[in-house]
PDB file of N, CA and C in Angstrom:
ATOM      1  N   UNK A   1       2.103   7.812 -12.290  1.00  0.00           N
ATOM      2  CA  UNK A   1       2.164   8.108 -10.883  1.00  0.00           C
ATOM      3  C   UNK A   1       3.094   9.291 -10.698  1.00  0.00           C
ATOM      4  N   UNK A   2       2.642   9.828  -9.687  1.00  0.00           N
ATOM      5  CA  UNK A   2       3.411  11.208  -9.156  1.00  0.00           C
ATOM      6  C   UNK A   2       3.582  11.372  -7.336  1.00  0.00           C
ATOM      7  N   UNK A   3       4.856  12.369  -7.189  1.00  0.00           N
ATOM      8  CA  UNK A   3       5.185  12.428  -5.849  1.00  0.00           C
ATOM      9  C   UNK A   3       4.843  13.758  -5.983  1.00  0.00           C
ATOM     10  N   UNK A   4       3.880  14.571  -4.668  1.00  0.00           N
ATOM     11  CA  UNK A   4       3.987  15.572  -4.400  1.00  0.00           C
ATOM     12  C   UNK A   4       4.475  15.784  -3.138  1.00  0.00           C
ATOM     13  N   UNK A   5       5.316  17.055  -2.883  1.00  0.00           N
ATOM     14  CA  UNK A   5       5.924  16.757  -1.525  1.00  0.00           C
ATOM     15  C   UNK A   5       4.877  17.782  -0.309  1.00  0.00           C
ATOM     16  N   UNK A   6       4.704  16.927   0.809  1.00  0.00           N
ATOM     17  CA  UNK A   6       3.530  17.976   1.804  1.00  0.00           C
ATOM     18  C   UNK A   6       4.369  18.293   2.973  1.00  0.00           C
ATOM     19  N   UNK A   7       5.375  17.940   2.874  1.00  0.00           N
ATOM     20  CA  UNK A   7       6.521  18.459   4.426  1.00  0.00           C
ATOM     21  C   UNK A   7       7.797  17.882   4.346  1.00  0.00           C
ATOM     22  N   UNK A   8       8.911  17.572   5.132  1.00  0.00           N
ATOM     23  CA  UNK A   8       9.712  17.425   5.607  1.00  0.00           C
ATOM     24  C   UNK A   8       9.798  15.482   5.550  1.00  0.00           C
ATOM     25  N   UNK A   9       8.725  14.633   5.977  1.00  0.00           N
ATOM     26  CA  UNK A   9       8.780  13.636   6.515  1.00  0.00           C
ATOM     27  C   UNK A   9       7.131  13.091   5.821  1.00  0.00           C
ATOM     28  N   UNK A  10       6.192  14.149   4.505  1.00  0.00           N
ATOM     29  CA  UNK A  10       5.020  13.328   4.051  1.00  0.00           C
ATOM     30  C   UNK A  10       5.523  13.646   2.541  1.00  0.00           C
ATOM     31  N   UNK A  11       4.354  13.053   2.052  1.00  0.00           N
ATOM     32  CA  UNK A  11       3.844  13.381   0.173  1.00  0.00           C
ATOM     33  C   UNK A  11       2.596  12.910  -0.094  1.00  0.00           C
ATOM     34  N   UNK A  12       2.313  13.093  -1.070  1.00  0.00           N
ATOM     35  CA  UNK A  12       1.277  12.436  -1.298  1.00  0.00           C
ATOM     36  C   UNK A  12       1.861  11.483  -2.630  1.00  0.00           C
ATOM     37  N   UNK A  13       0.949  10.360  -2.957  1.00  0.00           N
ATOM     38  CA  UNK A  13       1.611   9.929  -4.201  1.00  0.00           C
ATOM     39  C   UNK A  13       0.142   9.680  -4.799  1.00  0.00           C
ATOM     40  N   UNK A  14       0.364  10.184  -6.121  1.00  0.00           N
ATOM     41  CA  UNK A  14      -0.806  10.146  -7.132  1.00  0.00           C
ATOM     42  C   UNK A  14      -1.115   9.486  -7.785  1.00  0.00           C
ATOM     43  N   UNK A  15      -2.112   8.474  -8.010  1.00  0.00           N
ATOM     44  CA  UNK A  15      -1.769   7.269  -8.851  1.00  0.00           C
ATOM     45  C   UNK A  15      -2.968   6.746  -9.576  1.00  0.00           C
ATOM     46  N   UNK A  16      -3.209   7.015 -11.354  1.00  0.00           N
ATOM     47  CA  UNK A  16      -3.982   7.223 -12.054  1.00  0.00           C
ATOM     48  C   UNK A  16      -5.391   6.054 -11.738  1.00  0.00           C
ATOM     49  N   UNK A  17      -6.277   6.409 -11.572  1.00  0.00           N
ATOM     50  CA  UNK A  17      -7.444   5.355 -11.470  1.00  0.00           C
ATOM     51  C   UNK A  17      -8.384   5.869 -12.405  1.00  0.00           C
ATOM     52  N   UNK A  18      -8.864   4.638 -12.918  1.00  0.00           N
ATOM     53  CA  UNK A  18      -9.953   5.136 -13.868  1.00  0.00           C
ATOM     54  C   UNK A  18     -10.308   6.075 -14.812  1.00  0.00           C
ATOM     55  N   UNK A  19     -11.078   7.128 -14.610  1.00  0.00           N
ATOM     56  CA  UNK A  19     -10.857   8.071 -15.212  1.00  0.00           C
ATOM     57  C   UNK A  19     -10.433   9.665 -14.610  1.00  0.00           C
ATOM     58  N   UNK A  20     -10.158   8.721 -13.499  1.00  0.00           N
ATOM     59  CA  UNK A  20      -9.460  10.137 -12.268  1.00  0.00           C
ATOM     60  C   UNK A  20      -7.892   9.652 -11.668  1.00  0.00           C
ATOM     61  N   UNK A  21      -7.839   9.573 -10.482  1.00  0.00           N
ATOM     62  CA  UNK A  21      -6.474   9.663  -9.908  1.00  0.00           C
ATOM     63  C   UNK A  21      -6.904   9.434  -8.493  1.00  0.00           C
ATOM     64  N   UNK A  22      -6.477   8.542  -7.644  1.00  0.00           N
ATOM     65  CA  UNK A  22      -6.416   8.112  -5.932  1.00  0.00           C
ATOM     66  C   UNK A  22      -4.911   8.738  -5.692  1.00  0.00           C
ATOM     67  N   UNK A  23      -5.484   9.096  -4.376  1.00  0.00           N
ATOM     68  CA  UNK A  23      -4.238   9.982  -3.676  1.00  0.00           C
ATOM     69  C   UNK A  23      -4.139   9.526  -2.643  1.00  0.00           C
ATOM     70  N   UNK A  24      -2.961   8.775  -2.041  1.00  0.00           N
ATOM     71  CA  UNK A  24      -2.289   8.173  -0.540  1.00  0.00           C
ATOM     72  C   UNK A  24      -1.399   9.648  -0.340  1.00  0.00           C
ATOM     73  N   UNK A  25      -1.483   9.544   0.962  1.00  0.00           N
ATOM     74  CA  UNK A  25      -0.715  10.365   2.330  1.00  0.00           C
ATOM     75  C   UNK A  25       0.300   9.173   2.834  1.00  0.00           C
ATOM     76  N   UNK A  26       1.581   9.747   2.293  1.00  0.00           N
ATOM     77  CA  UNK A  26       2.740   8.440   2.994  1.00  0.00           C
ATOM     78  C   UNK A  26       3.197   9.759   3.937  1.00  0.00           C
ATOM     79  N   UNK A  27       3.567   9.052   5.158  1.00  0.00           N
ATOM     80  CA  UNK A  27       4.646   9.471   5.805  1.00  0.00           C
ATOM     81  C   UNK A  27       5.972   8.586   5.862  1.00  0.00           C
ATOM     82  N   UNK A  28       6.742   9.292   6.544  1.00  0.00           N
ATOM     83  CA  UNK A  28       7.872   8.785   6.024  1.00  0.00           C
ATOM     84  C   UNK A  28       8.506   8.877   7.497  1.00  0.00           C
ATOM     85  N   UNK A  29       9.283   7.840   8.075  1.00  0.00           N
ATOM     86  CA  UNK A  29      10.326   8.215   9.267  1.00  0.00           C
ATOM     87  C   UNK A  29      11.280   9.185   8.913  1.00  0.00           C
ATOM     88  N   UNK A  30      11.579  10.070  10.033  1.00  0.00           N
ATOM     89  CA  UNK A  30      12.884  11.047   9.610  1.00  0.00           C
ATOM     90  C   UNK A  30      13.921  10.336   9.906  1.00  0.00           C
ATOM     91  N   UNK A  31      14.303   9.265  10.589  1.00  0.00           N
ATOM     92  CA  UNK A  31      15.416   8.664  10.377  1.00  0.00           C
ATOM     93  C   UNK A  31      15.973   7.402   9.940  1.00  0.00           C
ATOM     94  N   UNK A  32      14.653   6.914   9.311  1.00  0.00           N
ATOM     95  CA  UNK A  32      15.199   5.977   8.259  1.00  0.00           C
ATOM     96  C   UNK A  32      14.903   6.171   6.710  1.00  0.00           C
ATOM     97  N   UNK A  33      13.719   7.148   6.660  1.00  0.00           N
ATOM     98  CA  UNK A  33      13.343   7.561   5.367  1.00  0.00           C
ATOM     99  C   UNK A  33      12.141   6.372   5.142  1.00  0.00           C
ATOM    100  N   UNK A  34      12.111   5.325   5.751  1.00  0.00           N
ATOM    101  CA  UNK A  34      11.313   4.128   5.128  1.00  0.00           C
ATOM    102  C   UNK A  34       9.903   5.267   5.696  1.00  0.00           C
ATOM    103  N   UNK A  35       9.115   3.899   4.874  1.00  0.00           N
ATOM    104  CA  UNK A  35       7.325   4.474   5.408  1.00  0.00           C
ATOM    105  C   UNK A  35       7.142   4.312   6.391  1.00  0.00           C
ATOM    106  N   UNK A  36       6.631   5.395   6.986  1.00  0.00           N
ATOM    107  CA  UNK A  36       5.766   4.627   8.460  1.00  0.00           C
ATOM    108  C   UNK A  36       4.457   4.471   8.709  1.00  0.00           C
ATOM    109  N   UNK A  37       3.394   5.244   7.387  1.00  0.00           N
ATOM    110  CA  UNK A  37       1.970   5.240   7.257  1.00  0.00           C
ATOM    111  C   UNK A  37       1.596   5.591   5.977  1.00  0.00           C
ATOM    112  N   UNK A  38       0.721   4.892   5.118  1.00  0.00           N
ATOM    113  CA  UNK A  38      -0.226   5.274   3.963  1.00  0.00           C
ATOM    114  C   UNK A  38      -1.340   5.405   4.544  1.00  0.00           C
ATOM    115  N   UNK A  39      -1.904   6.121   4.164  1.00  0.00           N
ATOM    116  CA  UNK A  39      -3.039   6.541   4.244  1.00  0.00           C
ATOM    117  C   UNK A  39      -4.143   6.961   3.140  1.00  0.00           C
ATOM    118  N   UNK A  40      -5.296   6.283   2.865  1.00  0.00           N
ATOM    119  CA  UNK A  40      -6.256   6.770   1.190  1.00  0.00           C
ATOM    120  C   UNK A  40      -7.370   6.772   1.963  1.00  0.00           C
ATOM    121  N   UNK A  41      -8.634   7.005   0.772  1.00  0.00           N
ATOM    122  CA  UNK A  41      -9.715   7.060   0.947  1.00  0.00           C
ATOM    123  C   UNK A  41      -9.665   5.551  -0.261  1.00  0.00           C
ATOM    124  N   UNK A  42     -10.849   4.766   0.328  1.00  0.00           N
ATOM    125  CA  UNK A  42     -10.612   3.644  -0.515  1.00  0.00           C
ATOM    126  C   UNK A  42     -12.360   3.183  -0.090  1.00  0.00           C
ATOM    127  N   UNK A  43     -12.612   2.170  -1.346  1.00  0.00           N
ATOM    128  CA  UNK A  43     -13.679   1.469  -1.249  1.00  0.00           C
ATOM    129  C   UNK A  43     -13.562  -0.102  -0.646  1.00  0.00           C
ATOM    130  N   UNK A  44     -14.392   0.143   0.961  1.00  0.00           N
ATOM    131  CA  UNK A  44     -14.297  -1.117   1.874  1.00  0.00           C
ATOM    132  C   UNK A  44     -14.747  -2.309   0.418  1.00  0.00           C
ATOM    133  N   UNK A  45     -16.160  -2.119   0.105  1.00  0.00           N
ATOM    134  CA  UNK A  45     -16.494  -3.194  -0.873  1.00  0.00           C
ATOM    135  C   UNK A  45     -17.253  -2.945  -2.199  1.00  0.00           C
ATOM    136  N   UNK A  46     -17.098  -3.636  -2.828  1.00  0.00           N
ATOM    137  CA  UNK A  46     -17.299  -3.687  -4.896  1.00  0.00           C
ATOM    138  C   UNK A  46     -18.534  -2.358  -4.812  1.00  0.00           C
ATOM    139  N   UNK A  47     -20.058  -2.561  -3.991  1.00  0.00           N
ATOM    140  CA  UNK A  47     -20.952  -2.129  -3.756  1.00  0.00           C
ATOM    141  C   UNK A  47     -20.908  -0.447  -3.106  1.00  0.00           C
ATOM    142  N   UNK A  48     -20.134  -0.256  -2.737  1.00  0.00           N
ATOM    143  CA  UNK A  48     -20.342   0.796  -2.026  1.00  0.00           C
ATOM    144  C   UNK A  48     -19.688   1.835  -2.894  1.00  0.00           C
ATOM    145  N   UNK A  49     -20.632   3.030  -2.760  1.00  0.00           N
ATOM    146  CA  UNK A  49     -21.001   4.155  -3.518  1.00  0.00           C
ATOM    147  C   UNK A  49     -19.714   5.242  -3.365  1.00  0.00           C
ATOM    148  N   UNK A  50     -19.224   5.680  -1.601  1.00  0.00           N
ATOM    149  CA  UNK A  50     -18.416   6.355  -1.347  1.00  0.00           C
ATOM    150  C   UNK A  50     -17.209   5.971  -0.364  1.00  0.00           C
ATOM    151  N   UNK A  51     -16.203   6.352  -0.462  1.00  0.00           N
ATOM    152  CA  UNK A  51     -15.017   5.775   0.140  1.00  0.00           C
ATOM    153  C   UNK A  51     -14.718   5.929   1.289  1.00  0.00           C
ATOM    154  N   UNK A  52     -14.175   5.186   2.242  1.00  0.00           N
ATOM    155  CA  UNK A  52     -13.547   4.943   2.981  1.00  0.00           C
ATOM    156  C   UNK A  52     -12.119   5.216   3.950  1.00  0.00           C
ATOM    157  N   UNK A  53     -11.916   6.283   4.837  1.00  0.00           N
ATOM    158  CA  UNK A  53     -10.651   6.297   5.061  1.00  0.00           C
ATOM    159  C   UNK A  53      -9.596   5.142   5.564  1.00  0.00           C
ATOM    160  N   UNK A  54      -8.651   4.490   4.890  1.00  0.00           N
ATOM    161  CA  UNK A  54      -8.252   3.299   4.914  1.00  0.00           C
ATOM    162  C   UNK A  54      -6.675   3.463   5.246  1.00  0.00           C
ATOM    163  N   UNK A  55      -5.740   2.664   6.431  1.00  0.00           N
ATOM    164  CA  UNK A  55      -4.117   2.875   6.482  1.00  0.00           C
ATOM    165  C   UNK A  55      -3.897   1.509   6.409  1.00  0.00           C
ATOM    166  N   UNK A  56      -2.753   1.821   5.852  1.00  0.00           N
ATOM    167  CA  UNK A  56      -1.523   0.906   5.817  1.00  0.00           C
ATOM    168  C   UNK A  56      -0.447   0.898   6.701  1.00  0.00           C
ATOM    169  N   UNK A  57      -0.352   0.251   7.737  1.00  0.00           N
ATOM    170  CA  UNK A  57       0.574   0.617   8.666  1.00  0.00           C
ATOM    171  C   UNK A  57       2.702  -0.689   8.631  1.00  0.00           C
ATOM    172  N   UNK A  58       2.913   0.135   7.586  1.00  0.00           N
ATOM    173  CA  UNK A  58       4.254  -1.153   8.203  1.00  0.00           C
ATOM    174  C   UNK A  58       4.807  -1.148   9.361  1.00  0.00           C
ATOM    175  N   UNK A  59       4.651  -2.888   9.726  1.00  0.00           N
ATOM    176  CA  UNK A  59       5.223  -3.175  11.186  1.00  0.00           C
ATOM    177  C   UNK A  59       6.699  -3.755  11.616  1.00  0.00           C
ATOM    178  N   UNK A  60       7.158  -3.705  10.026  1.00  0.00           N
ATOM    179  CA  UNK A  60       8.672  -4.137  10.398  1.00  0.00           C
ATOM    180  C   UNK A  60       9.325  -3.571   8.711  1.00  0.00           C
ATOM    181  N   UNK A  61      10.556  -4.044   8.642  1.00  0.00           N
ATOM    182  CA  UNK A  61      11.118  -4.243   7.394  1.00  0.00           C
ATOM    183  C   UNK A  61      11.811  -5.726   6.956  1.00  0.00           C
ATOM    184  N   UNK A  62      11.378  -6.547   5.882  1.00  0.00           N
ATOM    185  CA  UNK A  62      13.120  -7.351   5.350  1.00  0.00           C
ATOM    186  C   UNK A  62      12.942  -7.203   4.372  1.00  0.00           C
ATOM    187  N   UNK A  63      14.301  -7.934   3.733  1.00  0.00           N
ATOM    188  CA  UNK A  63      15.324  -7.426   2.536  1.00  0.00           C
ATOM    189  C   UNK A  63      15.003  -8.623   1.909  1.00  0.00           C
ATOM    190  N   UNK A  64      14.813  -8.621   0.437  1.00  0.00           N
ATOM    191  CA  UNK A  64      14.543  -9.612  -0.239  1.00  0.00           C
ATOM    192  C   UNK A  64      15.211  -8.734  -1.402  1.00  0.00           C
ATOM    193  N   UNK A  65      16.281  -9.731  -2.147  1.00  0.00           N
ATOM    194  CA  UNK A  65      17.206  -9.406  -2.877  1.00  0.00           C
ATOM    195  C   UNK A  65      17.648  -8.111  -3.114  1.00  0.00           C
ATOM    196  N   UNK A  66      17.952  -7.890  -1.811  1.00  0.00           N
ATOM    197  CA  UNK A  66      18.435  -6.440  -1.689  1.00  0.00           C
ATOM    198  C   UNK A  66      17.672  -5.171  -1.896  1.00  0.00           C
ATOM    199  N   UNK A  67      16.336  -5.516  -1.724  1.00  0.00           N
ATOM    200  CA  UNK A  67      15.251  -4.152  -1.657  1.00  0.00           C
ATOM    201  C   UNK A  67      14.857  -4.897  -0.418  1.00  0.00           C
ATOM    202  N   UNK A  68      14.083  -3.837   0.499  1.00  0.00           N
ATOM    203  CA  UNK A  68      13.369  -3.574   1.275  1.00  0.00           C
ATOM    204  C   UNK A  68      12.151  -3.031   1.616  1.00  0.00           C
ATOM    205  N   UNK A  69      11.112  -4.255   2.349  1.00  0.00           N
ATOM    206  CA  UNK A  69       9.785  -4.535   1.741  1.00  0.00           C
ATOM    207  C   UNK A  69       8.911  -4.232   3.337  1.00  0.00           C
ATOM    208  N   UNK A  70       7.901  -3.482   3.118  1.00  0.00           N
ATOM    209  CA  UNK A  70       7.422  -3.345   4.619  1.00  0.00           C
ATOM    210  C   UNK A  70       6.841  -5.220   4.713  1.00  0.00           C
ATOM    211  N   UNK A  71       7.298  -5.438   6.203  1.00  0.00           N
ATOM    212  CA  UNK A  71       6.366  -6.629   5.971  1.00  0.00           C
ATOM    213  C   UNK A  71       7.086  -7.249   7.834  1.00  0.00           C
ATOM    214  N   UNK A  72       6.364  -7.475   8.141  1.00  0.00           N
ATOM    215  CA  UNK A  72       4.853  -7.293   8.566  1.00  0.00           C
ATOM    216  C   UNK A  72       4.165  -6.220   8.565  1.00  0.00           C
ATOM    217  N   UNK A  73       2.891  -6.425   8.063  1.00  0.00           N
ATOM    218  CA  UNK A  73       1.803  -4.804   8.104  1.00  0.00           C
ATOM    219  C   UNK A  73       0.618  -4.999   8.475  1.00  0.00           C
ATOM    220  N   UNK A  74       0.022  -4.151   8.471  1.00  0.00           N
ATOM    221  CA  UNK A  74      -1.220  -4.141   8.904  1.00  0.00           C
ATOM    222  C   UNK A  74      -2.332  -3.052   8.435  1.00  0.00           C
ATOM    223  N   UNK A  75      -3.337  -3.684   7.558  1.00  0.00           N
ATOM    224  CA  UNK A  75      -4.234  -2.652   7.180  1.00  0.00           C
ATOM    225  C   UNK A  75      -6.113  -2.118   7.787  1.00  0.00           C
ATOM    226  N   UNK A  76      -6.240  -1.083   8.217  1.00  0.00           N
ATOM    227  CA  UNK A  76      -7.099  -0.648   9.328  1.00  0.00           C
ATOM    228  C   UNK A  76      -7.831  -0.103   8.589  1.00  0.00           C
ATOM    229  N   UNK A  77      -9.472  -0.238   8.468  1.00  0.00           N
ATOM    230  CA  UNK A  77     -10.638   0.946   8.380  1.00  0.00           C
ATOM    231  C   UNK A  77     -10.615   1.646   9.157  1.00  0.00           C
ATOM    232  N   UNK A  78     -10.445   2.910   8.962  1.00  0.00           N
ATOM    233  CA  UNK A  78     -10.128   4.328  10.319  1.00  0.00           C
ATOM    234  C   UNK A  78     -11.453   4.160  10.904  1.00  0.00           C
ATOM    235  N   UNK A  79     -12.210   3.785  10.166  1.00  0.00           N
ATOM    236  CA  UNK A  79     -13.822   4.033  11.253  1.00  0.00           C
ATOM    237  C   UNK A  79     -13.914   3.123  12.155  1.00  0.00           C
ATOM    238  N   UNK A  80     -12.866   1.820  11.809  1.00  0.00           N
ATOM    239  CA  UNK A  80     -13.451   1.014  12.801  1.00  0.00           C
ATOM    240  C   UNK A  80     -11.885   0.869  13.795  1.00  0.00           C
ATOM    241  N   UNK A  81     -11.292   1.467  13.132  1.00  0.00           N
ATOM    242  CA  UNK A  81     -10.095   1.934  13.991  1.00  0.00           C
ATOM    243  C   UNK A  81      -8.821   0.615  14.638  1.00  0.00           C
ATOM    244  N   UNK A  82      -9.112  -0.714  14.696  1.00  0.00           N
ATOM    245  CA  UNK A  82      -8.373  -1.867  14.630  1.00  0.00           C
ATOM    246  C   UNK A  82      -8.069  -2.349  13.016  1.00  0.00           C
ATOM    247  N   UNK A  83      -6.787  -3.112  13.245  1.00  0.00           N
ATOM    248  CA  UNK A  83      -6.636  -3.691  12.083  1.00  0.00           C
ATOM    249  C   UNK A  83      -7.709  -4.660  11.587  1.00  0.00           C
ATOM    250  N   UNK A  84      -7.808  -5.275  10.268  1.00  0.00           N
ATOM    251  CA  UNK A  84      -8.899  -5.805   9.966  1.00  0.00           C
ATOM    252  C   UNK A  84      -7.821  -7.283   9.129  1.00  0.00           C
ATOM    253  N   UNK A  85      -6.793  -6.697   8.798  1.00  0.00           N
ATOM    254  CA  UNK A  85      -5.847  -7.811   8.123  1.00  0.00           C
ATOM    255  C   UNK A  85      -4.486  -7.298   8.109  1.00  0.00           C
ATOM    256  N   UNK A  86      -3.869  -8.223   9.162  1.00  0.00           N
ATOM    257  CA  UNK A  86      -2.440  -8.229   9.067  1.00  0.00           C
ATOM    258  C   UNK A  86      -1.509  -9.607   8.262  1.00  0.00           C
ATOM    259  N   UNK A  87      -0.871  -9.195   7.894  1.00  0.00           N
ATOM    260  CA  UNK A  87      -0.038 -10.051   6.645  1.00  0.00           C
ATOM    261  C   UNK A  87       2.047  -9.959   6.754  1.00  0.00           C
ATOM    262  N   UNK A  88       2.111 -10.848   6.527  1.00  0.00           N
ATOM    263  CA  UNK A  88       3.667 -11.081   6.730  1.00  0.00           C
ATOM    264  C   UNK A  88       4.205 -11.812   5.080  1.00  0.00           C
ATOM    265  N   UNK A  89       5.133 -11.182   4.693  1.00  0.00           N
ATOM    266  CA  UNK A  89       5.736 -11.525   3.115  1.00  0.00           C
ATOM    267  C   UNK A  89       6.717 -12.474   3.280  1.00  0.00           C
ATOM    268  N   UNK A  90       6.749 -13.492   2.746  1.00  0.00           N
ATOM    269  CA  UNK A  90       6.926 -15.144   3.179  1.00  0.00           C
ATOM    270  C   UNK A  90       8.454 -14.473   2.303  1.00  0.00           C
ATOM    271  N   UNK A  91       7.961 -14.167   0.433  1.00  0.00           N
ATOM    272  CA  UNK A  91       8.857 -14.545  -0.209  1.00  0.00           C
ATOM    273  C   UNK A  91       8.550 -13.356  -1.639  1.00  0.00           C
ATOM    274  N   UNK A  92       9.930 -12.984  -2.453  1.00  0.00           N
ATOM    275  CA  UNK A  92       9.483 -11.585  -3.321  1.00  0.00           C
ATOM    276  C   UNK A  92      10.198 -12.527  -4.261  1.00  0.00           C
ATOM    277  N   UNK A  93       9.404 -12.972  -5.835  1.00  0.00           N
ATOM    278  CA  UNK A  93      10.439 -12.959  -6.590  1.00  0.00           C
ATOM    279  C   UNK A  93      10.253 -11.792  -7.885  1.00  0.00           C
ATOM    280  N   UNK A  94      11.247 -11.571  -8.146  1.00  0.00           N
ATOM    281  CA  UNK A  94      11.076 -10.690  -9.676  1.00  0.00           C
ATOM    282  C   UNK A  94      11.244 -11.043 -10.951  1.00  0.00           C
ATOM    283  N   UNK A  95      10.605 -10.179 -11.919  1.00  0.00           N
ATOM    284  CA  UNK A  95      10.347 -10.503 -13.099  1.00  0.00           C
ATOM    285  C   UNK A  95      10.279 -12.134 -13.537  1.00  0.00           C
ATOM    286  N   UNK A  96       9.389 -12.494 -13.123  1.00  0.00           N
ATOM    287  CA  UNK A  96       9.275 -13.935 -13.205  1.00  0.00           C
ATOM    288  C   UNK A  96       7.836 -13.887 -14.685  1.00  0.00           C
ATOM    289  N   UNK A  97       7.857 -14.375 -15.394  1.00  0.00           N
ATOM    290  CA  UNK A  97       6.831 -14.478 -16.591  1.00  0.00           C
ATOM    291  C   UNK A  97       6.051 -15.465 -16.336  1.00  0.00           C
ATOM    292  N   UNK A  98       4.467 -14.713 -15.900  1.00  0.00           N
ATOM    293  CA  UNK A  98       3.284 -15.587 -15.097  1.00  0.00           C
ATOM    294  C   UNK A  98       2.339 -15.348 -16.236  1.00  0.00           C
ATOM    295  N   UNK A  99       2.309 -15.899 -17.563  1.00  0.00           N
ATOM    296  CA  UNK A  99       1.940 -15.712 -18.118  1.00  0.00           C
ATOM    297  C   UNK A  99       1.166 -17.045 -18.332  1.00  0.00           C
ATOM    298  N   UNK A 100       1.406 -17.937 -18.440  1.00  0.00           N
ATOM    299  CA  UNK A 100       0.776 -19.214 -18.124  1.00  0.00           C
ATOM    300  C   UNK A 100       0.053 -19.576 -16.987  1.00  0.00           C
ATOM    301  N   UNK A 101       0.651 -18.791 -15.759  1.00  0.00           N
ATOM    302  CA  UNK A 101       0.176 -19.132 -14.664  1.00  0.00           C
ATOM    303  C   UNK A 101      -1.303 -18.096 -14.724  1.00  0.00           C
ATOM    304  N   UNK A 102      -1.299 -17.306 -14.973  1.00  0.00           N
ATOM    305  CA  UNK A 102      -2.333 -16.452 -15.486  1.00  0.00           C
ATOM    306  C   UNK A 102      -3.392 -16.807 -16.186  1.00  0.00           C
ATOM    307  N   UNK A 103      -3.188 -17.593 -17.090  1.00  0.00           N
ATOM    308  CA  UNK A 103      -3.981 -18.653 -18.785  1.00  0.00           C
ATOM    309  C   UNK A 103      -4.457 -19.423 -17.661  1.00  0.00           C
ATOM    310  N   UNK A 104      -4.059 -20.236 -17.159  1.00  0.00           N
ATOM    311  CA  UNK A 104      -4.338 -21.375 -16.158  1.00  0.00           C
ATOM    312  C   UNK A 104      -5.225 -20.907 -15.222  1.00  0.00           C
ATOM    313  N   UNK A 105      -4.983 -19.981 -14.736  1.00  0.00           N
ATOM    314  CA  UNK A 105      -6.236 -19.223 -13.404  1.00  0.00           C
ATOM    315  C   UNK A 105      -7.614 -18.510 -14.010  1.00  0.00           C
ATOM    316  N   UNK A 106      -7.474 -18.223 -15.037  1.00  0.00           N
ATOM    317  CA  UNK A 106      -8.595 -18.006 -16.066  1.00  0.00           C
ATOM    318  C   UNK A 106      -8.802 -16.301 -16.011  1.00  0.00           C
ATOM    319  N   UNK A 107      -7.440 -15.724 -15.637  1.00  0.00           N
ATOM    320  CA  UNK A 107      -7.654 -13.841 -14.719  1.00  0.00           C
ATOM    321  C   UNK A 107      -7.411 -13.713 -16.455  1.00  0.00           C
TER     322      UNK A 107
END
């Protein structure tokens, strides 16, 4: 993955797929620095041929062991212009070894 910088307050961030690379448009608040929008071209579903302009909008921030996690958010198909799924982060743990839990789910 890579940061390219597009202004003052965007970037893009580059992030290897397949045998190419997907590119999000973050903006960024100028006075907190946190995100205030991702933005990609993304595939709505498994089937479909060409992509989608798709945001990520964070609607708040908390702190879970001292990082800071957008959450509540909300993610929108630009075509259809309302959110389609908003989500709230209960709980973050780290480096936890789901390696069994993994064996067990059959992924």
């Amino acid at each position: 993955m890579r940061w390219e910088a597009i202004a003052d307050t965007s970037a893009r961030l580059v992030v290897p797929y397949g045998k190419g690379e997907d590119v999000f448009t973050v903006m960024f608040d100028p006075q907190t620095g946190l995100v205030r929008t991702m933005e990609a071209m993304r595939y709505r579903d498994a089937t479909d041929e060409a992509k989608i302009s798709w945001r990520n909008d964070p609607l708040g921030w908390q702190t879970f062991h001292g990082i800071e996690i957008p959450s509540p958010a909300a993610l929108t198909w630009l075509d259809e212009g309302t959110p389609w799924s908003a989500w709230t982060i209960e709980d973050v743990v780290y480096n936890v070894d789901v390696s069994e839990y993994v064996r067990a789910s059959g992924y």
